[in-house]
PDB file of N, CA and C in Angstrom:
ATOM      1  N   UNK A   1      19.868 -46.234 -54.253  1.00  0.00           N
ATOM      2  CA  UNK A   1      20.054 -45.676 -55.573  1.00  0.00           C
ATOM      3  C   UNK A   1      20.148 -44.152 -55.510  1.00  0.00           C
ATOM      4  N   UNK A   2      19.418 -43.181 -54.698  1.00  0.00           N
ATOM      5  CA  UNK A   2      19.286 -41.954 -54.980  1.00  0.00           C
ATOM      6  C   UNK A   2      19.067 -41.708 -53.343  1.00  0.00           C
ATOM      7  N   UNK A   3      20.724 -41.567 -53.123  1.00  0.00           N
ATOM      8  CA  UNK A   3      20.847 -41.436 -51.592  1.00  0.00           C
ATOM      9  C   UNK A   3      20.745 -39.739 -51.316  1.00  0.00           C
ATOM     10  N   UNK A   4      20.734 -38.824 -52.164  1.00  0.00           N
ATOM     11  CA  UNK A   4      20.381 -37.857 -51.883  1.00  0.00           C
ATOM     12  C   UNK A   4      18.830 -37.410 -51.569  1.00  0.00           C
ATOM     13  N   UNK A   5      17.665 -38.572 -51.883  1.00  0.00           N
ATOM     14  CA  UNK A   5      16.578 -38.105 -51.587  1.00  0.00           C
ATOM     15  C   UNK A   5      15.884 -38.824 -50.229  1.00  0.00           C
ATOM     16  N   UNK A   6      15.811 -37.842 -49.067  1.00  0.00           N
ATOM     17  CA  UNK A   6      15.278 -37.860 -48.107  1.00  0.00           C
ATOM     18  C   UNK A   6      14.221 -38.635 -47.748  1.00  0.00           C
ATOM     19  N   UNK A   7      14.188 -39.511 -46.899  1.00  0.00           N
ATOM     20  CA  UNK A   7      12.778 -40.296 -46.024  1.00  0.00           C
ATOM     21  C   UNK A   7      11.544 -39.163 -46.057  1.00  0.00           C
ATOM     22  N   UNK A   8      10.103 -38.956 -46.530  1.00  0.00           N
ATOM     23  CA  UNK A   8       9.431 -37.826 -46.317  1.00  0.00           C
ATOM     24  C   UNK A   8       8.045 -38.626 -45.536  1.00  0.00           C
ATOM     25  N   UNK A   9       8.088 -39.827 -45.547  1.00  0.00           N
ATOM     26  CA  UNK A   9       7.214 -40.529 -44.508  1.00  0.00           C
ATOM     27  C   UNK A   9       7.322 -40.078 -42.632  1.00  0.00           C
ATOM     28  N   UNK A  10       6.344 -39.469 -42.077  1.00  0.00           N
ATOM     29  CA  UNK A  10       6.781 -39.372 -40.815  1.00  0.00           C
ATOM     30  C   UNK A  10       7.126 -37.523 -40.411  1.00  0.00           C
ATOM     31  N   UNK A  11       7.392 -37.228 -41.139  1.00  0.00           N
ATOM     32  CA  UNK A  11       8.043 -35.596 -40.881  1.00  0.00           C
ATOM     33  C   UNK A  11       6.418 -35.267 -40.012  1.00  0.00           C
ATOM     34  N   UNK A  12       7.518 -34.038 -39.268  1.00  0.00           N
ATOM     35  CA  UNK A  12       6.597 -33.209 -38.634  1.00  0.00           C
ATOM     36  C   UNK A  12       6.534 -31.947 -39.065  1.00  0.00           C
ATOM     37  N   UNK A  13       5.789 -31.096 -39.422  1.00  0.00           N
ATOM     38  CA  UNK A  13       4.513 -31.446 -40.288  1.00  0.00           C
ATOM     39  C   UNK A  13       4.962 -32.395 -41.692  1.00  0.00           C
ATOM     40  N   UNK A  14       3.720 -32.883 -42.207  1.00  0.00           N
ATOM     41  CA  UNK A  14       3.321 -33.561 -42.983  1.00  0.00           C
ATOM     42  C   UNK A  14       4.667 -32.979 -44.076  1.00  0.00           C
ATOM     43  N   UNK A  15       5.081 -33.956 -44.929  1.00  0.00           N
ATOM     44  CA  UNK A  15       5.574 -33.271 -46.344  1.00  0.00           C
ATOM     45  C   UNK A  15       4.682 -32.538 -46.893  1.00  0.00           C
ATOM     46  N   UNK A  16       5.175 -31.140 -47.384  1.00  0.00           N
ATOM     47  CA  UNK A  16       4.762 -30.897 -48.159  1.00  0.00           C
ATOM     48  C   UNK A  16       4.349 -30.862 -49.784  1.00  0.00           C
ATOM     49  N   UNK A  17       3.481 -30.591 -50.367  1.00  0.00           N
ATOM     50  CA  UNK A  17       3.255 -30.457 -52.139  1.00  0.00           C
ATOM     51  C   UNK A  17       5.001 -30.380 -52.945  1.00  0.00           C
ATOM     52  N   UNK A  18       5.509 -29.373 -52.225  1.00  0.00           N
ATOM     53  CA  UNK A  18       6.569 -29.230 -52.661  1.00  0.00           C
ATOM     54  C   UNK A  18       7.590 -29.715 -52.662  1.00  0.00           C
ATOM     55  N   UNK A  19       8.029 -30.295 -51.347  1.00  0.00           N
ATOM     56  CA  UNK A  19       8.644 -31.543 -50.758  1.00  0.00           C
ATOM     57  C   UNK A  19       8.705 -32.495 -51.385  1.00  0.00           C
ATOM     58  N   UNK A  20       7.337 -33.051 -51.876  1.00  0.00           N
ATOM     59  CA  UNK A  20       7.291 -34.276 -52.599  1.00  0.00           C
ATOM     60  C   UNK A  20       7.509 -34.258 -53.678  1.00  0.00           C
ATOM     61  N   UNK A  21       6.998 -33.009 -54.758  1.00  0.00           N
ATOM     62  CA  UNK A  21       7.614 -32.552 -56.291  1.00  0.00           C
ATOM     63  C   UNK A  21       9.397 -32.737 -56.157  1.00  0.00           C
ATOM     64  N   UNK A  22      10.118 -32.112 -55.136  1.00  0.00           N
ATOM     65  CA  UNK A  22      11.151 -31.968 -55.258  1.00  0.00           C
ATOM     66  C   UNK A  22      12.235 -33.343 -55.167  1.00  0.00           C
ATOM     67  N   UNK A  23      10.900 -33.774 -54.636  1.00  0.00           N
ATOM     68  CA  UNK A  23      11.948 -35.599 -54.575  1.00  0.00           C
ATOM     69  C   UNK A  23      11.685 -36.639 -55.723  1.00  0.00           C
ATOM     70  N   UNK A  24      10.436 -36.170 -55.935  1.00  0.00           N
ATOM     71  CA  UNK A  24       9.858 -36.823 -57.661  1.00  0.00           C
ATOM     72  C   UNK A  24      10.879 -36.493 -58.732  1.00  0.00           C
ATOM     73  N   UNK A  25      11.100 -34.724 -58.444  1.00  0.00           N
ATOM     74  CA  UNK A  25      12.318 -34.656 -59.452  1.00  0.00           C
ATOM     75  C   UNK A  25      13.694 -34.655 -59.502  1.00  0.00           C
ATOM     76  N   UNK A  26      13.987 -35.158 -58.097  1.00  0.00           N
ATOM     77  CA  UNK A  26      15.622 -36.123 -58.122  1.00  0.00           C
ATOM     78  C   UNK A  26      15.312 -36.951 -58.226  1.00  0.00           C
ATOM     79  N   UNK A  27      14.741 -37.855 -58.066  1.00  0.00           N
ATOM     80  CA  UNK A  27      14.351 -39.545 -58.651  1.00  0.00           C
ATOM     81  C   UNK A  27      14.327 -39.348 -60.546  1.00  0.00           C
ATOM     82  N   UNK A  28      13.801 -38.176 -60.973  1.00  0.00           N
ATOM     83  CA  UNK A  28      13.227 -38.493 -61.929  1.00  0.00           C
ATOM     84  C   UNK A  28      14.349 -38.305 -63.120  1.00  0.00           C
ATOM     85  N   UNK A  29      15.768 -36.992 -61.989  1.00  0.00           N
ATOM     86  CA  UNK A  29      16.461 -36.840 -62.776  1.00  0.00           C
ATOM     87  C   UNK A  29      17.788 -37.736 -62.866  1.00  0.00           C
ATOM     88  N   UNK A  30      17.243 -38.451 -61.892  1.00  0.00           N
ATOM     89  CA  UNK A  30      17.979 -39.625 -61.471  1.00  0.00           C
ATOM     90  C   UNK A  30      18.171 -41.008 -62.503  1.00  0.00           C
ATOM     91  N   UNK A  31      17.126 -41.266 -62.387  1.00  0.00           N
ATOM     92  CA  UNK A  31      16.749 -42.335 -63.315  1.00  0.00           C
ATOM     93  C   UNK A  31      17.045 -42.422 -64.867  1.00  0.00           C
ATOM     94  N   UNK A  32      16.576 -40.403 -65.312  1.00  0.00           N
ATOM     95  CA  UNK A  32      16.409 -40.325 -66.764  1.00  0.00           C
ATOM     96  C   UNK A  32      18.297 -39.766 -67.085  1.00  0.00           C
ATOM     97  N   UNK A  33      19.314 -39.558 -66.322  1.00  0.00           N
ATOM     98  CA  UNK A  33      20.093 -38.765 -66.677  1.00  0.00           C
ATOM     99  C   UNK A  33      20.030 -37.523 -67.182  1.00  0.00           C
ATOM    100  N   UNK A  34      19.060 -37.223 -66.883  1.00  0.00           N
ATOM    101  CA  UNK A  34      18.674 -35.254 -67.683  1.00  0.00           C
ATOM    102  C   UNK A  34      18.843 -34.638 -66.484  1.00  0.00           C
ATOM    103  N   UNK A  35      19.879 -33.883 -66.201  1.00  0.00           N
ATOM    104  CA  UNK A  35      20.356 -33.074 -65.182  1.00  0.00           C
ATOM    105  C   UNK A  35      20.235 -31.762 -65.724  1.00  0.00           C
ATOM    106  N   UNK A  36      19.500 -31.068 -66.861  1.00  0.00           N
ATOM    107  CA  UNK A  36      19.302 -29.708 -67.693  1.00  0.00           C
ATOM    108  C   UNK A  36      18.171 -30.413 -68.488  1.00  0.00           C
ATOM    109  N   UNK A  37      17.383 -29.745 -68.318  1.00  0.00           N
ATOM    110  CA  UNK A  37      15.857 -30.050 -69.082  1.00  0.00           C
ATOM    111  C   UNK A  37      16.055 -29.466 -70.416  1.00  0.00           C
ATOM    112  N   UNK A  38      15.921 -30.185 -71.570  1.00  0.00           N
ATOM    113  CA  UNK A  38      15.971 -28.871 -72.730  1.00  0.00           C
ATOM    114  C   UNK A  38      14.393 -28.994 -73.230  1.00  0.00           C
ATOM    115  N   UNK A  39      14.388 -28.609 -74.950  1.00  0.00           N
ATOM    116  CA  UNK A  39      13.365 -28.471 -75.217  1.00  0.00           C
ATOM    117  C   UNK A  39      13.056 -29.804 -75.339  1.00  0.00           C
ATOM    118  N   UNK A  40      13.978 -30.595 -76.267  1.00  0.00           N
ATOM    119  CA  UNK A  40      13.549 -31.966 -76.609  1.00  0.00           C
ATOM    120  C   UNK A  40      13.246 -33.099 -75.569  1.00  0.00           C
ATOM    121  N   UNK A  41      13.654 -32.326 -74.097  1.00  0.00           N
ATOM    122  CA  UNK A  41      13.486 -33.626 -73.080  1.00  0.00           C
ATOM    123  C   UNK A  41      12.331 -32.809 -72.524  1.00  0.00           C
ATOM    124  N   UNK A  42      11.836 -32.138 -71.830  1.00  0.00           N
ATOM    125  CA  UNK A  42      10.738 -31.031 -71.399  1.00  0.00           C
ATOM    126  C   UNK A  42       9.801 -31.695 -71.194  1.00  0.00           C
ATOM    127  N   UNK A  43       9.269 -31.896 -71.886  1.00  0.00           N
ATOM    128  CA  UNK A  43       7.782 -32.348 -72.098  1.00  0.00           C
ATOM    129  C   UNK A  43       7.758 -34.108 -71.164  1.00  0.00           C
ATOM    130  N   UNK A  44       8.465 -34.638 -71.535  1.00  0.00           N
ATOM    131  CA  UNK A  44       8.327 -36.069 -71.217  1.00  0.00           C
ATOM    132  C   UNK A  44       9.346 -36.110 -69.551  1.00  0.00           C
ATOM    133  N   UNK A  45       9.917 -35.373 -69.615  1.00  0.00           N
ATOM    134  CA  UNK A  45      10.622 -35.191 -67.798  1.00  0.00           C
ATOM    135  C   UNK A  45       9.493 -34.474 -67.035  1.00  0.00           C
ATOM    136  N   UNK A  46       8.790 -33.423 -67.415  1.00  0.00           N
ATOM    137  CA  UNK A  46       7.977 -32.699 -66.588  1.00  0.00           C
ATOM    138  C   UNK A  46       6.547 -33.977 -66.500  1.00  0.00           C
ATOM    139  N   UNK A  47       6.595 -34.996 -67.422  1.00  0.00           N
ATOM    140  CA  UNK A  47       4.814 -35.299 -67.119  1.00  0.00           C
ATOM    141  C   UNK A  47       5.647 -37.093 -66.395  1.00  0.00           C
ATOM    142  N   UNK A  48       6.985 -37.455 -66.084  1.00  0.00           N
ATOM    143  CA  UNK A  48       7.236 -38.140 -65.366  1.00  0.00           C
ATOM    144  C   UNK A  48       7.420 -37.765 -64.035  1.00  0.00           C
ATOM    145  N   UNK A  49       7.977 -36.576 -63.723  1.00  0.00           N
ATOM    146  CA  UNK A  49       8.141 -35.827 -62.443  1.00  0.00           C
ATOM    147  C   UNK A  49       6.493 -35.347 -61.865  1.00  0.00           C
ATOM    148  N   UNK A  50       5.351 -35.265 -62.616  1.00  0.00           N
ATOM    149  CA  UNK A  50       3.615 -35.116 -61.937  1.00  0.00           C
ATOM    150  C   UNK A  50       3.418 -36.312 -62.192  1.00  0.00           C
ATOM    151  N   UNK A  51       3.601 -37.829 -62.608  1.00  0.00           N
ATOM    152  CA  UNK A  51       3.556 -39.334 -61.969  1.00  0.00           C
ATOM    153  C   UNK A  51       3.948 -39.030 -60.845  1.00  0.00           C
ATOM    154  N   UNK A  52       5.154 -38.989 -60.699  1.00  0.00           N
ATOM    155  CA  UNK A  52       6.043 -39.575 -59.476  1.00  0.00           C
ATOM    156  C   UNK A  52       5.666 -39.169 -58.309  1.00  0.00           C
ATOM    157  N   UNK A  53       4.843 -37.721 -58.723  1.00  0.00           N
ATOM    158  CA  UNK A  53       4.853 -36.924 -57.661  1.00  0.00           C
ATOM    159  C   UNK A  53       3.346 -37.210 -57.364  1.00  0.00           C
ATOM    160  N   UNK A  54       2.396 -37.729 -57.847  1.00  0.00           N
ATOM    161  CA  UNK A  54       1.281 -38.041 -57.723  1.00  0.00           C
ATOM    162  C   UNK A  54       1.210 -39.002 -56.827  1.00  0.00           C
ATOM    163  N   UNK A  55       2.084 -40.658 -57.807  1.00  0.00           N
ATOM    164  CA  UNK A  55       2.291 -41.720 -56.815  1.00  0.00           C
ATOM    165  C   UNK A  55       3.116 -41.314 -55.279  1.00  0.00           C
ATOM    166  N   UNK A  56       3.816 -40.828 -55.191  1.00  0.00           N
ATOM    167  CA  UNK A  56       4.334 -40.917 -54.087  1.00  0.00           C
ATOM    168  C   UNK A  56       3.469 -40.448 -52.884  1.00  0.00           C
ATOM    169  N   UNK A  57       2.455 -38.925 -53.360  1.00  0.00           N
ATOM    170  CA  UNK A  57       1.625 -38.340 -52.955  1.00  0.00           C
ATOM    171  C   UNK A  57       0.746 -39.734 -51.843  1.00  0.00           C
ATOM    172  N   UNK A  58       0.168 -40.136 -53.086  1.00  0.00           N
ATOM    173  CA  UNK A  58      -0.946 -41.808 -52.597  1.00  0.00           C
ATOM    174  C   UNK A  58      -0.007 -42.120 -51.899  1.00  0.00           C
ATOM    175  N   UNK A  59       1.347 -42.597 -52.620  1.00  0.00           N
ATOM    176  CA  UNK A  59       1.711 -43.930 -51.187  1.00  0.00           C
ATOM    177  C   UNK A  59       1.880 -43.338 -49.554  1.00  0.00           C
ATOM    178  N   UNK A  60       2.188 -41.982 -49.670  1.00  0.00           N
ATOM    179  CA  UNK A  60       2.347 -41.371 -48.316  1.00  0.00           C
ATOM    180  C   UNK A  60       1.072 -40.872 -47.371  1.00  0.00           C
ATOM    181  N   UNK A  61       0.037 -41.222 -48.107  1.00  0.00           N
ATOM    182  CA  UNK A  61      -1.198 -41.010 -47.592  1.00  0.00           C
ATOM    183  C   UNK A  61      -1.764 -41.896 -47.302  1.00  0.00           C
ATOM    184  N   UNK A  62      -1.393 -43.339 -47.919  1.00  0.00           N
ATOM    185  CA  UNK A  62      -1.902 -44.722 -47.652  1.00  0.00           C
ATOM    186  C   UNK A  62      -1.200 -45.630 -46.367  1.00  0.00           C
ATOM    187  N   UNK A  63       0.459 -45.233 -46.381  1.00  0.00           N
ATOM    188  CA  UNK A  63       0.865 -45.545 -45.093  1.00  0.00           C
ATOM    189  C   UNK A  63       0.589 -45.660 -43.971  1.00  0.00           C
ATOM    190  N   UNK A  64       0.709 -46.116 -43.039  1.00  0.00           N
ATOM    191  CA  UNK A  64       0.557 -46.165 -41.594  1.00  0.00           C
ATOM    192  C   UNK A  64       1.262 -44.749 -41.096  1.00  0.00           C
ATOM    193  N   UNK A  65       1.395 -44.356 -39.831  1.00  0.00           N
ATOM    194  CA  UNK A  65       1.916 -43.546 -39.435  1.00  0.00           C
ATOM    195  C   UNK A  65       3.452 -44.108 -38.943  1.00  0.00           C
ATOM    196  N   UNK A  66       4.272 -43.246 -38.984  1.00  0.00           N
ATOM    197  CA  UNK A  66       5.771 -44.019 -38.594  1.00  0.00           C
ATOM    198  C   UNK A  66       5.541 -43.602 -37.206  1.00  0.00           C
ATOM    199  N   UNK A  67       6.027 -44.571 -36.136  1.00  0.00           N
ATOM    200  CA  UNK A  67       6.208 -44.136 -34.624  1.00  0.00           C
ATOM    201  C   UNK A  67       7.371 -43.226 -34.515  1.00  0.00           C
ATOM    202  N   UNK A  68       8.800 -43.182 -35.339  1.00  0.00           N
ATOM    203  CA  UNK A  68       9.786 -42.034 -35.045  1.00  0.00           C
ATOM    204  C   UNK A  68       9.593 -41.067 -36.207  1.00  0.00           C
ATOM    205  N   UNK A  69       9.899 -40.036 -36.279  1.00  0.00           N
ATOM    206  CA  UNK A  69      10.385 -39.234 -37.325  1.00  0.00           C
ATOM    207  C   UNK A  69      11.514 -39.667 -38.424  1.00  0.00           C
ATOM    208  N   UNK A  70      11.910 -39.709 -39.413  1.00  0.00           N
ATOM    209  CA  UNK A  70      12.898 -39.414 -39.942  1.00  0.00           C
ATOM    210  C   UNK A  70      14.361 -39.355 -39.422  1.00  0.00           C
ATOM    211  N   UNK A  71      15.027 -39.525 -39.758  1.00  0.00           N
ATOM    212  CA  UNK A  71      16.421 -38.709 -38.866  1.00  0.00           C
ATOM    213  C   UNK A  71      17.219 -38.014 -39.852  1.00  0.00           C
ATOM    214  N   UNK A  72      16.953 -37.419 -41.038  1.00  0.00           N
ATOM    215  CA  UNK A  72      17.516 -37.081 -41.970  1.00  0.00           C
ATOM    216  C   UNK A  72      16.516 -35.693 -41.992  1.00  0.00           C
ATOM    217  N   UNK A  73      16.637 -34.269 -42.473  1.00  0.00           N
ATOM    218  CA  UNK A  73      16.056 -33.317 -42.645  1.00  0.00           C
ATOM    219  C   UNK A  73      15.736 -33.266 -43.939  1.00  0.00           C
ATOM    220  N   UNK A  74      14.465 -33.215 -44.676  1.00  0.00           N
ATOM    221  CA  UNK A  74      14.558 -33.187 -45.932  1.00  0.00           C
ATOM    222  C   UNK A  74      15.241 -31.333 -46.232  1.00  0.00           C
ATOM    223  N   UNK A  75      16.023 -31.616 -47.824  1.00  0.00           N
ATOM    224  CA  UNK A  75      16.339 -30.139 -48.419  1.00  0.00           C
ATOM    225  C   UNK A  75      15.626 -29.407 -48.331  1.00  0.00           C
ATOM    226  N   UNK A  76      14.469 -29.059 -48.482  1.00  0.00           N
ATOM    227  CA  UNK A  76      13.507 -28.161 -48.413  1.00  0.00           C
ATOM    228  C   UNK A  76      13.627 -27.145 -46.866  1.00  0.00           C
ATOM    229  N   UNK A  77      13.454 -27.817 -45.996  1.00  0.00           N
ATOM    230  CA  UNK A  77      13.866 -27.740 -44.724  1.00  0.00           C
ATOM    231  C   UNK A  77      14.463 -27.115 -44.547  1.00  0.00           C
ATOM    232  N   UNK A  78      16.099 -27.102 -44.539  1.00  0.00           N
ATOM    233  CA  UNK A  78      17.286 -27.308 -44.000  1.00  0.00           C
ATOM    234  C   UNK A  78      17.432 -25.321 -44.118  1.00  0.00           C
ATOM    235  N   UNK A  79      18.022 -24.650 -43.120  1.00  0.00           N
ATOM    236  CA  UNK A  79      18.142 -23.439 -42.849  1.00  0.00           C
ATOM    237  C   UNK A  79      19.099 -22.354 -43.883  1.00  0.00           C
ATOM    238  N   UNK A  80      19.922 -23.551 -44.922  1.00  0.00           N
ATOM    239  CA  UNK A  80      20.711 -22.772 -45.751  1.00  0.00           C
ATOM    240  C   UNK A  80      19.997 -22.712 -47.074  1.00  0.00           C
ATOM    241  N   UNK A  81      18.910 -23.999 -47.449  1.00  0.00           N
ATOM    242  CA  UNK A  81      18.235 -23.772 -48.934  1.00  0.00           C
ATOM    243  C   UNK A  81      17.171 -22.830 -48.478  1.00  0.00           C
ATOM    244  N   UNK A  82      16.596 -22.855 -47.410  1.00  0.00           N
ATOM    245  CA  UNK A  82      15.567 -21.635 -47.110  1.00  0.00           C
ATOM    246  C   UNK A  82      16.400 -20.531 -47.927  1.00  0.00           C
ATOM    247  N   UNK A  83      17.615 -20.026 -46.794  1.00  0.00           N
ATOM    248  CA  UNK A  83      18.007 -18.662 -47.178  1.00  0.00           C
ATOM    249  C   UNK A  83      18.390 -18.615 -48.311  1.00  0.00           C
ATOM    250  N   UNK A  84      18.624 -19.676 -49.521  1.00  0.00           N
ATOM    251  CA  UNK A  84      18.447 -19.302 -51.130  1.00  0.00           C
ATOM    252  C   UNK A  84      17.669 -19.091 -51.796  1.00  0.00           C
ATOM    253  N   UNK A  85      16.164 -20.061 -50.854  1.00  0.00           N
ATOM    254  CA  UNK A  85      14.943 -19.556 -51.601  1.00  0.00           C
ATOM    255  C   UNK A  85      14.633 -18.091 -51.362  1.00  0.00           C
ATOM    256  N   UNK A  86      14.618 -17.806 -50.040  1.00  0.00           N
ATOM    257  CA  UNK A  86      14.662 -16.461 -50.052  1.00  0.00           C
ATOM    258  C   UNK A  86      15.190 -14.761 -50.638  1.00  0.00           C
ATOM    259  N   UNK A  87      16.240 -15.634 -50.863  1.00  0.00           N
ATOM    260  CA  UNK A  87      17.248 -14.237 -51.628  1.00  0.00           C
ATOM    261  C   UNK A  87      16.675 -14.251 -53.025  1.00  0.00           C
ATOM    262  N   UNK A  88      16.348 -15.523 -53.667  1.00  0.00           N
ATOM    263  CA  UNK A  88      15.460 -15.979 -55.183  1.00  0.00           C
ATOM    264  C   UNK A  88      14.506 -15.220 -55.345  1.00  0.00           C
ATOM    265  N   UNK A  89      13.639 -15.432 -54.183  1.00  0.00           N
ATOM    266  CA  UNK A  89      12.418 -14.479 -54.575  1.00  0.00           C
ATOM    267  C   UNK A  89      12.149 -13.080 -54.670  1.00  0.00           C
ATOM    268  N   UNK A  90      13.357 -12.646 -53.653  1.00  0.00           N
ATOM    269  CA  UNK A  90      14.155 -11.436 -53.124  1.00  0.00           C
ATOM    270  C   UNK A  90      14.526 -10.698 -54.534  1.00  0.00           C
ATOM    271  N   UNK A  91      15.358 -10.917 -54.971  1.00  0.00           N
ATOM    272  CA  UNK A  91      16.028 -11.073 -56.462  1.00  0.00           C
ATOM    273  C   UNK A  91      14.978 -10.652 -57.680  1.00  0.00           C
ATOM    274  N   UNK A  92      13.728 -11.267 -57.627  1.00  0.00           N
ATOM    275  CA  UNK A  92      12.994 -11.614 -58.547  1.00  0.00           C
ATOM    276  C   UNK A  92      12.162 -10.684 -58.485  1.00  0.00           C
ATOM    277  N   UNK A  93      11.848  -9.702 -57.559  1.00  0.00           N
ATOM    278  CA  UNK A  93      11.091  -8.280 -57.056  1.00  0.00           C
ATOM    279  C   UNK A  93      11.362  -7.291 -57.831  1.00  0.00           C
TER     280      UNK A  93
END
């Protein structure tokens, strides 16, 4: 269903807080069709995206350990969204 969101079971290091928010909220924007949060959707997208991100939290802590890694890099990761987060915060100075 939501082939853009990454395996986060197994990574080396652990997923992170953020990692997992960020996949809660492609699932979440997935599911709900709200691809632009407004006022009237806000409230009820942001407290489905801290579910999702809660549950997923548990299920990845309750798992077993995977014997391989992943073979997919989650976004967070990947060397070109770094250098956007970076210029973002850069920007924001």
């Amino acid at each position: 269903m939501c082939r853009n969101i990454t395996t986060l079971r197994g990574l080396q290091p652990a997923a992170t807080t953020e990692e997992i928010e960020a996949a809660a909220r492609q699932y979440v924007r997935k599911v709900s069709g709200v691809q632009s949060v407004s006022a009237a959707t806000r409230d009820a997208f942001e407290l489905a995206v801290a579910e999702v991100t809660a549950a997923t939290t548990k299920l990845l802590e309750q798992l077993p350990e995977r014997k391989q890694p992943p073979t997919t890099v989650p976004p967070l990761r990947r060397p070109e969204v770094q250098a956007r987060i970076a210029a973002k915060q850069t920007a924001s100075r």
